[in-house]
C-alpha atoms as a PDB file:
ATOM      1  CA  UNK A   1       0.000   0.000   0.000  1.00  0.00           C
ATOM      2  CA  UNK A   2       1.553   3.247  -1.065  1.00  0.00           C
ATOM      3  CA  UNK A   3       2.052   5.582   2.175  1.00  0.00           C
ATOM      4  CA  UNK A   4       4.411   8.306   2.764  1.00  0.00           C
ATOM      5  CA  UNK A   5       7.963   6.869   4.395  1.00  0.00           C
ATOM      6  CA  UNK A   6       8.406   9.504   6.623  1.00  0.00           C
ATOM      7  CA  UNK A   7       5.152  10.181   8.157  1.00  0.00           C
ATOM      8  CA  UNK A   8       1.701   8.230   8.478  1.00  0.00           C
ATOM      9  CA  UNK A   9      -1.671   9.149   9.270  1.00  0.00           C
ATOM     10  CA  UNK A  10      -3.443   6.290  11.339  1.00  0.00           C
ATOM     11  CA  UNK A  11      -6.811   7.879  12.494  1.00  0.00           C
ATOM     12  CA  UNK A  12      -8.881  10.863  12.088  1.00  0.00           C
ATOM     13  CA  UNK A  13     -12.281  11.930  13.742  1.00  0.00           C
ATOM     14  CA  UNK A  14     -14.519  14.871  13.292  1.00  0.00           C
ATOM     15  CA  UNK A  15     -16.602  14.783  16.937  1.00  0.00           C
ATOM     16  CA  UNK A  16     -18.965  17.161  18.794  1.00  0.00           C
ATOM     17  CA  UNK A  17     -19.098  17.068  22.366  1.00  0.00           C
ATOM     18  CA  UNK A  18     -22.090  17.886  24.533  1.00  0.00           C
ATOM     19  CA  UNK A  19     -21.630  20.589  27.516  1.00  0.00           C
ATOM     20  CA  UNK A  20     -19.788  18.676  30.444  1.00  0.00           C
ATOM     21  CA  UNK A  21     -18.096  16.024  28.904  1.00  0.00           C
ATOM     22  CA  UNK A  22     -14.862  15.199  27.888  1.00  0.00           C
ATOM     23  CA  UNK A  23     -12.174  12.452  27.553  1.00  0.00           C
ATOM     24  CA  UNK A  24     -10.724  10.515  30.793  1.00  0.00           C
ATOM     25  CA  UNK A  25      -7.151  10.720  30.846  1.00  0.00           C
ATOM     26  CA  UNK A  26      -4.940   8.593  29.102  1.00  0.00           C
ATOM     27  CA  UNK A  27      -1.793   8.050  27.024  1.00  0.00           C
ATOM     28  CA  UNK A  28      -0.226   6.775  23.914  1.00  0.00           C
ATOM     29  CA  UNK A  29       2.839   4.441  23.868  1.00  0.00           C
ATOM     30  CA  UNK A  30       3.354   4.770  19.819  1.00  0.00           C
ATOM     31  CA  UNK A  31       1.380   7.518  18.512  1.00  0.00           C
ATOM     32  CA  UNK A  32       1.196  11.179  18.805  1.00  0.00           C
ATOM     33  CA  UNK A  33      -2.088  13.395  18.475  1.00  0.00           C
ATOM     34  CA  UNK A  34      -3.253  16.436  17.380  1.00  0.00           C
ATOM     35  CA  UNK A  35      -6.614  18.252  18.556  1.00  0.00           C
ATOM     36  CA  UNK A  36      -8.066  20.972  16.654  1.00  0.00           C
ATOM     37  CA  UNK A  37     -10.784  22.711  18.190  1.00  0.00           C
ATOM     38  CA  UNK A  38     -13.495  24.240  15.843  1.00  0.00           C
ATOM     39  CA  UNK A  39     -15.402  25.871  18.275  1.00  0.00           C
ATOM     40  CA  UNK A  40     -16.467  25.174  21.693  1.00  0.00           C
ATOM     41  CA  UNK A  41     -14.435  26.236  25.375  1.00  0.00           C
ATOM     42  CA  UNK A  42     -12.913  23.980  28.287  1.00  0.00           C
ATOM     43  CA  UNK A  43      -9.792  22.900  29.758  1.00  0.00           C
ATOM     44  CA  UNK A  44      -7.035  19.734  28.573  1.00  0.00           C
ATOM     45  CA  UNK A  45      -4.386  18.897  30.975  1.00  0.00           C
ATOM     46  CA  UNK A  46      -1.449  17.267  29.053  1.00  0.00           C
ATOM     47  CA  UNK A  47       1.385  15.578  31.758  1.00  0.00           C
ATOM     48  CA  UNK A  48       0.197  17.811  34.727  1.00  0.00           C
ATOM     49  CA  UNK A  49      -0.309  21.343  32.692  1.00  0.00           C
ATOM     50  CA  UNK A  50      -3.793  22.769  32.286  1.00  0.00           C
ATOM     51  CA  UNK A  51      -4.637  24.939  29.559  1.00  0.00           C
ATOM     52  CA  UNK A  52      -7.151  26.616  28.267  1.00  0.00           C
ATOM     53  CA  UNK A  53      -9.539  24.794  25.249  1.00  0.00           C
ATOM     54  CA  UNK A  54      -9.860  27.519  22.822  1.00  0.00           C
ATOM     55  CA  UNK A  55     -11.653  28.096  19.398  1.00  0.00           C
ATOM     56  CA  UNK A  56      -9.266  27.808  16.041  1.00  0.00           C
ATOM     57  CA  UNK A  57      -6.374  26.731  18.377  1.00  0.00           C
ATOM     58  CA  UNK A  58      -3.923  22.973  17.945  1.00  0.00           C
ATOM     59  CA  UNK A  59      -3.000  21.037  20.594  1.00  0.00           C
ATOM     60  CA  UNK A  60      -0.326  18.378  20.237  1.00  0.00           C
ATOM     61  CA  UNK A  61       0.009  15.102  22.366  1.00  0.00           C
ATOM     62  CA  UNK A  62       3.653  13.875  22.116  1.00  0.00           C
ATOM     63  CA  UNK A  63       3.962   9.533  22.365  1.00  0.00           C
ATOM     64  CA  UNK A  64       3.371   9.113  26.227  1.00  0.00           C
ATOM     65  CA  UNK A  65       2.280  12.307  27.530  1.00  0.00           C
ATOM     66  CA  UNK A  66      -0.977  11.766  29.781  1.00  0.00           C
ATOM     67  CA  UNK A  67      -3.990  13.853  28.325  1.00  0.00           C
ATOM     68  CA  UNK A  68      -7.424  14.487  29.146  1.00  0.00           C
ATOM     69  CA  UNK A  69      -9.785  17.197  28.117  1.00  0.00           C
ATOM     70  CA  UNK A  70     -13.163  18.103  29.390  1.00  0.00           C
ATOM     71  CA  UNK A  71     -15.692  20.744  27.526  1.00  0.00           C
ATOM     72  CA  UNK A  72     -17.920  23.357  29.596  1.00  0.00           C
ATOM     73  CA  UNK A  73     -20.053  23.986  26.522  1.00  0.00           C
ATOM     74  CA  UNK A  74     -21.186  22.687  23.002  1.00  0.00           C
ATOM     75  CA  UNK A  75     -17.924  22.115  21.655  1.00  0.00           C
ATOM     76  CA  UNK A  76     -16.727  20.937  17.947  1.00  0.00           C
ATOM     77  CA  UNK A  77     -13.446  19.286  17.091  1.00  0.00           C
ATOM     78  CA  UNK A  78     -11.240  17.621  14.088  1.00  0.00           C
ATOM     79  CA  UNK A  79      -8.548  14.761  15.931  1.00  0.00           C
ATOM     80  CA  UNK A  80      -6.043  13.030  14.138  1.00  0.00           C
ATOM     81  CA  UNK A  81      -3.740  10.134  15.241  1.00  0.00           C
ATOM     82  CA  UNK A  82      -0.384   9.510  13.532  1.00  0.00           C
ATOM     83  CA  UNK A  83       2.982   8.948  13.401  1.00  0.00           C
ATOM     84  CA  UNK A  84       6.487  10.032  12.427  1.00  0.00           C
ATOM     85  CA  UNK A  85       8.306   7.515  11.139  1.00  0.00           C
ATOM     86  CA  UNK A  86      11.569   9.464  10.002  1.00  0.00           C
ATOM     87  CA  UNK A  87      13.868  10.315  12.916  1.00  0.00           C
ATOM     88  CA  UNK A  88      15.290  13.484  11.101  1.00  0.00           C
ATOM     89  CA  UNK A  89      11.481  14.942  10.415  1.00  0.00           C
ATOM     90  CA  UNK A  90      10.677  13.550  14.290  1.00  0.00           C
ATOM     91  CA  UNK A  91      13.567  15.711  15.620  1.00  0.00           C
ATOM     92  CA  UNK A  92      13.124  18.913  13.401  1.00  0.00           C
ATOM     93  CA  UNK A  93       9.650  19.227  14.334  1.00  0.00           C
ATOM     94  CA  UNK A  94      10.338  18.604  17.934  1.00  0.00           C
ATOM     95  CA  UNK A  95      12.840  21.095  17.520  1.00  0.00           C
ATOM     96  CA  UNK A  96      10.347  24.202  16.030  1.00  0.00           C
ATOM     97  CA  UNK A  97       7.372  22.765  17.548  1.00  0.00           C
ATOM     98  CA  UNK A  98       5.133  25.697  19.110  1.00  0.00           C
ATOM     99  CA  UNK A  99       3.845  26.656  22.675  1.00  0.00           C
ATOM    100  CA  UNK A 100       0.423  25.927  23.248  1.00  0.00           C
ATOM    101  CA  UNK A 101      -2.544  26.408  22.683  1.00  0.00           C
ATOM    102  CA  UNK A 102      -1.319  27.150  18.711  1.00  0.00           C
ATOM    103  CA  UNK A 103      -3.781  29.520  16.576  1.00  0.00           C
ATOM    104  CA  UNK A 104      -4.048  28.327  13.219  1.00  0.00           C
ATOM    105  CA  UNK A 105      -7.930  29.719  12.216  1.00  0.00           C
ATOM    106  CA  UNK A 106     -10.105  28.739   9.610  1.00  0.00           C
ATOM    107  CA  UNK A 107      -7.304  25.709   9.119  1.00  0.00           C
ATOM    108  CA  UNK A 108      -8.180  24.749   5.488  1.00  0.00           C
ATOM    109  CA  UNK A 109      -5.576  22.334   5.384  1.00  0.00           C
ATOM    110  CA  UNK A 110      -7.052  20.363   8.040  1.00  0.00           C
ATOM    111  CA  UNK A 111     -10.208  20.967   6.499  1.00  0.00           C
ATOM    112  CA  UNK A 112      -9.123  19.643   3.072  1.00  0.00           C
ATOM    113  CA  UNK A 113      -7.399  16.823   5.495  1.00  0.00           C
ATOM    114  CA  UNK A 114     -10.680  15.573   6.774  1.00  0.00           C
ATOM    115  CA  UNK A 115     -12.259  15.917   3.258  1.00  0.00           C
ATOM    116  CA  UNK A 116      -9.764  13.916   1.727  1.00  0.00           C
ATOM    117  CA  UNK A 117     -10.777  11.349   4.701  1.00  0.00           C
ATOM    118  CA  UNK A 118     -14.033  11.283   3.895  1.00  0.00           C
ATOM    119  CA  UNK A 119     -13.836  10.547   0.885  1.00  0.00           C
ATOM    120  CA  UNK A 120     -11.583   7.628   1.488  1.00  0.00           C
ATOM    121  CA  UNK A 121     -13.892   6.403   3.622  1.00  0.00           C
ATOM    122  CA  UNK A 122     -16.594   6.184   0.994  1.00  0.00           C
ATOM    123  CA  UNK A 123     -14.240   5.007  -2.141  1.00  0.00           C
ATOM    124  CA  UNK A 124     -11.083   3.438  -0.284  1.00  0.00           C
ATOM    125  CA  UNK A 125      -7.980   4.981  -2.743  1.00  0.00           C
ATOM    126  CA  UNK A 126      -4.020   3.935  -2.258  1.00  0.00           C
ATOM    127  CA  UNK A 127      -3.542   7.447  -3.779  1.00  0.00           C
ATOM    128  CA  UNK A 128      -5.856   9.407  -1.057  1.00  0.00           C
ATOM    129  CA  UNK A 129      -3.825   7.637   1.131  1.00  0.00           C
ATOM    130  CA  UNK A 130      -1.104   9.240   0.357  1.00  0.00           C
ATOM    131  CA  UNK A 131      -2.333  12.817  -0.202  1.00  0.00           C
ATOM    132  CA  UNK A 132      -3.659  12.592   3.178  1.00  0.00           C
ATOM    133  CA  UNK A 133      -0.133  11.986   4.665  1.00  0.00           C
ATOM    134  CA  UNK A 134       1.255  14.183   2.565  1.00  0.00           C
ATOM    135  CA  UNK A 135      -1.136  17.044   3.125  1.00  0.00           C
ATOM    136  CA  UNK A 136      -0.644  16.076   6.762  1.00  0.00           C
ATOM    137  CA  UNK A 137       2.869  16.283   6.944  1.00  0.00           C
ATOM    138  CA  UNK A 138       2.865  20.056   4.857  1.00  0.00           C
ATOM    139  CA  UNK A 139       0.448  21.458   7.845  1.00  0.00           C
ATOM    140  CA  UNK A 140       2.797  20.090  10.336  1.00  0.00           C
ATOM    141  CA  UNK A 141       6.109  21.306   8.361  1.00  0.00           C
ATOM    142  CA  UNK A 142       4.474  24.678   8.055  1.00  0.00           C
ATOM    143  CA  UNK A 143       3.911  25.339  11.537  1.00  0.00           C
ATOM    144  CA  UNK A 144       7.183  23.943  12.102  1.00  0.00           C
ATOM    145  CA  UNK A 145       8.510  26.904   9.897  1.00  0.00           C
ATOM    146  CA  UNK A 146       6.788  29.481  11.113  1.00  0.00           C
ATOM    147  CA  UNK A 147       8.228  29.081  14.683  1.00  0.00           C
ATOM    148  CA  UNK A 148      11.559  28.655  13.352  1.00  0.00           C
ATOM    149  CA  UNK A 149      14.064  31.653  14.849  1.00  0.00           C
ATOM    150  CA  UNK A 150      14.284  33.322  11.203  1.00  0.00           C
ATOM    151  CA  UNK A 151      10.734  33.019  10.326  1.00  0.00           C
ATOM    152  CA  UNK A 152       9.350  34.582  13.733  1.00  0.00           C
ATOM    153  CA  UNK A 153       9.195  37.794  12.336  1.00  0.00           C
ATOM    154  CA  UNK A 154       6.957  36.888   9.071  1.00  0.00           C
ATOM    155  CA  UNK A 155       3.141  38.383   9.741  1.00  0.00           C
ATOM    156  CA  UNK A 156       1.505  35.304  10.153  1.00  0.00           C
ATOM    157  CA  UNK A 157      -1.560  36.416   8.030  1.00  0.00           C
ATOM    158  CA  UNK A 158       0.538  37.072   5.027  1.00  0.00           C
ATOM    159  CA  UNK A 159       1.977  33.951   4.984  1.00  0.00           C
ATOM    160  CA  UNK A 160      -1.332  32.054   5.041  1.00  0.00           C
ATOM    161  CA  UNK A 161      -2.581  34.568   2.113  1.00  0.00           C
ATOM    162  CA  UNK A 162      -0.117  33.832   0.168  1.00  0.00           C
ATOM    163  CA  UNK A 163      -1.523  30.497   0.465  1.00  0.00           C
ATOM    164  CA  UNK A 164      -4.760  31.652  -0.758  1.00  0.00           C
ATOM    165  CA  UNK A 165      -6.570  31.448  -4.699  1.00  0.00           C
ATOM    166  CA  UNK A 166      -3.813  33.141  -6.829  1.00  0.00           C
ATOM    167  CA  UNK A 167      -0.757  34.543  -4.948  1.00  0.00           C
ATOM    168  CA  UNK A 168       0.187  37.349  -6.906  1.00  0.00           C
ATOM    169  CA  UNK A 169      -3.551  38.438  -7.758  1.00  0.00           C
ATOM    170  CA  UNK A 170      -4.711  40.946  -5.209  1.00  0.00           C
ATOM    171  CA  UNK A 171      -8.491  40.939  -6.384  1.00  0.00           C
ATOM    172  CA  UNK A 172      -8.253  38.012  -4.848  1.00  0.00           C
ATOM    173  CA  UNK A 173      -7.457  39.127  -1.389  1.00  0.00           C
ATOM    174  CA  UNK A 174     -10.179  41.743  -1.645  1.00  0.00           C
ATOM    175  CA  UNK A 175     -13.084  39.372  -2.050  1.00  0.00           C
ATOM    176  CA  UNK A 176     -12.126  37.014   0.018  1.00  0.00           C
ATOM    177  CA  UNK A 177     -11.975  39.243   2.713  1.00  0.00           C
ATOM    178  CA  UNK A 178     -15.104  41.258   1.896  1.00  0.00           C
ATOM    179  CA  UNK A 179     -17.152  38.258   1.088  1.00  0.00           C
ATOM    180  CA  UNK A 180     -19.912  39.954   3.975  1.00  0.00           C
ATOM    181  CA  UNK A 181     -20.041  43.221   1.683  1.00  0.00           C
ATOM    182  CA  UNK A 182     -22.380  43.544  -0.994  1.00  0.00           C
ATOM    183  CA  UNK A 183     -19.525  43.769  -4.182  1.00  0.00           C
ATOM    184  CA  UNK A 184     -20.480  44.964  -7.328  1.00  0.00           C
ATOM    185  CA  UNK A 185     -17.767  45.233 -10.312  1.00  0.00           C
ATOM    186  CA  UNK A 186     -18.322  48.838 -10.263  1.00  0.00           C
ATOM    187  CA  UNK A 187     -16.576  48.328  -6.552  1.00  0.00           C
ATOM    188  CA  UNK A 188     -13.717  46.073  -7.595  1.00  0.00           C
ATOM    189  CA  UNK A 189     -13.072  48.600 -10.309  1.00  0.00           C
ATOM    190  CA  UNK A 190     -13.088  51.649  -8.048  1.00  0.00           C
ATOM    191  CA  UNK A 191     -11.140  49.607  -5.494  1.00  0.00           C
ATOM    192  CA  UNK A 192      -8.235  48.782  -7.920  1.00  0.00           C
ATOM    193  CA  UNK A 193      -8.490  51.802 -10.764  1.00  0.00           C
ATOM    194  CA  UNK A 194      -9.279  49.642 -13.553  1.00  0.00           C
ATOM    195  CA  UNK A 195     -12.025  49.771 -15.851  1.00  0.00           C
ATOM    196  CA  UNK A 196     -14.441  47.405 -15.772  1.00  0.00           C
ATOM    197  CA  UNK A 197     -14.290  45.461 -19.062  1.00  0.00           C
ATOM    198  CA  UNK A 198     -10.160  44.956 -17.983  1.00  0.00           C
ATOM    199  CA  UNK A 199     -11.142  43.468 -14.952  1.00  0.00           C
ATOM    200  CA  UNK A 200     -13.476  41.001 -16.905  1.00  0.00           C
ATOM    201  CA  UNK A 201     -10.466  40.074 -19.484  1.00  0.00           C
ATOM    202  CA  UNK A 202      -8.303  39.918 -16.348  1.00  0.00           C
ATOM    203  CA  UNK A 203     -10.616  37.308 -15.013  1.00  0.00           C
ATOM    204  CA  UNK A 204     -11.141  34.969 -18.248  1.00  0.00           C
ATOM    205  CA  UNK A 205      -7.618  35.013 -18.537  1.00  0.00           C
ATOM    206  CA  UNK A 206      -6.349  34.142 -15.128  1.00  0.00           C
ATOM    207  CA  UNK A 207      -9.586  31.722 -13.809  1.00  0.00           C
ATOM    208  CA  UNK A 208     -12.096  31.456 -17.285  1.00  0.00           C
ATOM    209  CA  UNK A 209     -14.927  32.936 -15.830  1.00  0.00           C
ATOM    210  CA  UNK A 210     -16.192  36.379 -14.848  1.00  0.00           C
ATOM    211  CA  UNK A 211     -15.748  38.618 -11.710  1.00  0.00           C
ATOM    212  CA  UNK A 212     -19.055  38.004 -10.782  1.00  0.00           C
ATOM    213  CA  UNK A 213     -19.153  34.108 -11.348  1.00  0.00           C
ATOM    214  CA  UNK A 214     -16.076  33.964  -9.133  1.00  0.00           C
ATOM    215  CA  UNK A 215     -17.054  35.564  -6.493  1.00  0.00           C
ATOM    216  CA  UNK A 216     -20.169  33.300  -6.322  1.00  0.00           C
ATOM    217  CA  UNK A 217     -17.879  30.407  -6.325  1.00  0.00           C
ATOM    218  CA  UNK A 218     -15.816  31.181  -3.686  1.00  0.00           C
ATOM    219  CA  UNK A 219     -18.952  32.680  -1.630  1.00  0.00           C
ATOM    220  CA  UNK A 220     -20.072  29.076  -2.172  1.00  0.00           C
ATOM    221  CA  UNK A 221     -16.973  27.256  -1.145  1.00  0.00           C
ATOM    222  CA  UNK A 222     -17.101  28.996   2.050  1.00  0.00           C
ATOM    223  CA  UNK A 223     -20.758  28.510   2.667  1.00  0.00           C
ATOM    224  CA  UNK A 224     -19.650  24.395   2.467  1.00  0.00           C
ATOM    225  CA  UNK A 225     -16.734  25.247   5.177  1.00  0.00           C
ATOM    226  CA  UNK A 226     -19.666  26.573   7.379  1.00  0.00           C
ATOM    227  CA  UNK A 227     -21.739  23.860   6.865  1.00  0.00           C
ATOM    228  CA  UNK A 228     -19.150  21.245   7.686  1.00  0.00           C
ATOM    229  CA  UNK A 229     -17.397  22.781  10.121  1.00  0.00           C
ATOM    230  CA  UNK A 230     -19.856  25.143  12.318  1.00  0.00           C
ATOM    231  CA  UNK A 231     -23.223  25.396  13.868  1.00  0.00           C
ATOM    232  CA  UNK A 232     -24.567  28.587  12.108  1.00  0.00           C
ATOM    233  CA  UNK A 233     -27.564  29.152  10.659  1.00  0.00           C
ATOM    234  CA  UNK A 234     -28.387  29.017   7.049  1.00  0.00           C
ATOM    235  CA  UNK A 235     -29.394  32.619   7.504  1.00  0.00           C
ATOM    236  CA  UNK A 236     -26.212  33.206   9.646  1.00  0.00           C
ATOM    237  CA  UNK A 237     -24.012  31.781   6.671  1.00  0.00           C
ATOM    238  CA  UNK A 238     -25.992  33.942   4.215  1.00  0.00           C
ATOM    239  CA  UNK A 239     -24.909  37.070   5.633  1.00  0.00           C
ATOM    240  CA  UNK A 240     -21.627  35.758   6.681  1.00  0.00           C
ATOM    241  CA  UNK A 241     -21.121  35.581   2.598  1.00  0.00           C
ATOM    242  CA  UNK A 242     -23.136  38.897   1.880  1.00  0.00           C
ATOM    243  CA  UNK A 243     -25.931  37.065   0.411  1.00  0.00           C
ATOM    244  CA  UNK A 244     -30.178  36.864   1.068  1.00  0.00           C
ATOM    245  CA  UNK A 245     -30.897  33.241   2.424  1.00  0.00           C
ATOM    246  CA  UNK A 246     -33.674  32.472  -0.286  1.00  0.00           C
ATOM    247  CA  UNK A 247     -30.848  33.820  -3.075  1.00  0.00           C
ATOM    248  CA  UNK A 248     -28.062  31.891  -0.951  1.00  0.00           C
ATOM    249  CA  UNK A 249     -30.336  28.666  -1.480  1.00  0.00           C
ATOM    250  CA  UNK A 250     -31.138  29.008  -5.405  1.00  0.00           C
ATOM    251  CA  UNK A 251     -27.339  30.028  -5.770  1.00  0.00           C
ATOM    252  CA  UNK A 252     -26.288  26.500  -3.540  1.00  0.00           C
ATOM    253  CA  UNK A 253     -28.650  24.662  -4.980  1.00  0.00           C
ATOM    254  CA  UNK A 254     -27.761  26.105  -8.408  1.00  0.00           C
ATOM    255  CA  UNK A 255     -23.713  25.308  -7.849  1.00  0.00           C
ATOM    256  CA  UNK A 256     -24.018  21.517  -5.742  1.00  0.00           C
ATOM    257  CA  UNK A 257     -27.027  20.251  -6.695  1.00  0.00           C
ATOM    258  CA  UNK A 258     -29.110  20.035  -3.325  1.00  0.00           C
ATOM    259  CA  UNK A 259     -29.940  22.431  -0.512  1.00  0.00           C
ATOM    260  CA  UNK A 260     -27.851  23.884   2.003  1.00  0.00           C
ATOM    261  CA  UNK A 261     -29.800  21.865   4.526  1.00  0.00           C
ATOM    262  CA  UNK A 262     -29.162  18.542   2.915  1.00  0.00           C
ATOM    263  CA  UNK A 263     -25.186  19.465   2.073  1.00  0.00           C
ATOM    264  CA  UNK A 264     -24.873  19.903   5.634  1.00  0.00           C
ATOM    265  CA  UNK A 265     -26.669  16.522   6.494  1.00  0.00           C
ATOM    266  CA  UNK A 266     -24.660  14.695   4.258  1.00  0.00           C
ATOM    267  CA  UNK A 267     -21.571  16.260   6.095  1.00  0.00           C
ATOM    268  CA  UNK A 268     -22.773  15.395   9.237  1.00  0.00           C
ATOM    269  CA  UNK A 269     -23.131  10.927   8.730  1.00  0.00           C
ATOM    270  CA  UNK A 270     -19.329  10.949   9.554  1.00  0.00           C
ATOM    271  CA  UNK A 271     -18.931  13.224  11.902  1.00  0.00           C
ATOM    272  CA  UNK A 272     -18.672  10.928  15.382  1.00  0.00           C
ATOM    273  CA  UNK A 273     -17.348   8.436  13.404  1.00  0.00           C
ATOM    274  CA  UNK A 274     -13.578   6.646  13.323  1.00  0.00           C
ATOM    275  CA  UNK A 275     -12.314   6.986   9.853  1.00  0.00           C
ATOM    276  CA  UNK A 276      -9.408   4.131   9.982  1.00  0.00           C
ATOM    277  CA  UNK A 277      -6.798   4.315   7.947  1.00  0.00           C
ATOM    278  CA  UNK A 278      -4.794   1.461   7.797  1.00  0.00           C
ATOM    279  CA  UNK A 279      -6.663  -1.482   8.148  1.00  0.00           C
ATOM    280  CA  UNK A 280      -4.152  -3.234  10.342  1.00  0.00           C
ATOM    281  CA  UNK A 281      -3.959   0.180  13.404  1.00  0.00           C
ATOM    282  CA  UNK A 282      -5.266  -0.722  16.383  1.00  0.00           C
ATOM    283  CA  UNK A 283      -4.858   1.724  18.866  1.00  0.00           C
ATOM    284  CA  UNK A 284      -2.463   1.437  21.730  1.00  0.00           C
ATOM    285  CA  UNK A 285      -5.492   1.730  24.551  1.00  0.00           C
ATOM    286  CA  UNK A 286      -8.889   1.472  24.535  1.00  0.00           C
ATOM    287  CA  UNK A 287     -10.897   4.719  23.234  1.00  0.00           C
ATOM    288  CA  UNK A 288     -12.664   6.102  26.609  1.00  0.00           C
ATOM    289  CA  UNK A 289     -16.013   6.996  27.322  1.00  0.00           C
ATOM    290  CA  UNK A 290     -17.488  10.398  27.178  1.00  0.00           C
ATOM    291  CA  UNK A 291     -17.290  11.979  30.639  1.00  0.00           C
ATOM    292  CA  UNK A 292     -21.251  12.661  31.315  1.00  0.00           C
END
């Protein structure tokens, strides 16, 4: 089965927790973990040390380091359960690892992690496999860079632009981060002194479609991240992309296919669920009860 040789992704879970409950504490001889919390708010004590559980924040479990974690509200999370089989990558990202709790926001590369899951889970692939270790190992790496000495003066929300659509296209930048404003092409024009039929050439060239069409696709694409991966409204989403909810709906159901409603359904089947990896991991202890 093709993996990646230096570092392997055993187990991932996408799980909501309930107010007042938790995991009892516990430890892992051979694997470490990561915990992403989506939203939610509570406490994890990792070999002694209590912190704080906060939204958008990473907390890493090194191999036998006693954790448990216990959530005072309604709290969503993305956990994943791997290991690093090269000694070189082990020690360099030992080396740069980060204090926590570690902010990493929206995290799209955990998001595209647990998509890439999912969809192993329904259509097993050797090659998803692989992308998902891969993709693993570049979200580790680049938090490993960023809290290297030379890189601690890089503004961490440029770097994760940069990231972002097309790197060197700054209409980009604008809608994404205006996606709440009602933008006409009139606006992008004014914004960037351009007239409008340029900006229209500009955008058949670079992405084949219009100003207008792209910005619907990316308003869509981050309607889906709210669907998956929060608990607001469809009316809440609608105005968190500058749209009406009926014209959201059309527009969704328009783009995917089905509703809002039933995209986020859909989403939710796995969420609770183990998505195993490797048909041979068993984990080194016994997965523990919710705390009630």
């Amino acid at each position: 089965m093709l993996r990646d040789e230096q570092l392997r992704v055993f187990w991932i879970s996408r799980i909501d927790y309930e107010k007042n409950t938790g995991v009892k504490s516990h430890y892992h001889d051979d694997l470490y973990q990561l915990l992403f919390i989506i939203d939610g708010d509570g406490y994890i004590k990792i070999n002694g040390e209590i912190y704080n559980l906060l939204p958008k924040h990473a907390y890493l479990f090194p191999k036998q380091h006693e954790h448990s974690f216990h959530f005072e509200k309604i709290s969503s999370t993305i956990d994943v359960k791997f290991d690093i089989i090269n000694r070189k990558l082990e020690d360099l990202l030992k080396d740069n690892s980060p204090s926590m709790p570690y902010f990493i926001g929206e995290s799209p590369k955990l998001q595209e992690l647990f998509k890439l899951s999912v969809m192993n889970l329904k259509e097993p692939n050797p090659i998803l496999l692989y992308r998902i270790d891969v993709v693993f190992k570049d979200f580790l790496l680049s938090i490993a860079q960023e809290n290297m000495p030379s890189q601690n003066s890089i503004n961490r929300s440029i770097y994760t632009k940069m990231n972002e659509y097309h790197p060197n296209f700054p209409i980009m930048d604008y809608l994404s981060e205006n996606l709440q404003s009602k933008i006409t092409l009139e606006d992008i024009a004014q914004r960037f002194n351009f007239h409008p039929h340029y900006i229209i050439e500009l955008f058949r060239k670079i992405y084949d479609t219009t100003p207008m069409n792209f910005l619907q696709d990316i308003r869509i694409e981050k309607s889906k991240e709210y669907l998956e991966f929060s608990s607001f409204t469809i009316t809440e989403i609608a105005e968190l992309i500058g749209l009406s909810a009926p014209y959201f709906s059309r527009l969704f159901r328009k783009k995917e296919g089905i509703s809002p409603t039933e995209y986020r359904e859909q989403a939710r089947t796995v969420v609770g669920k183990d998505i195993l990896l490797e048909d041979e991991f068993l984990p080194s202890f016994e997965k523990q009860p919710k705390i009630e």
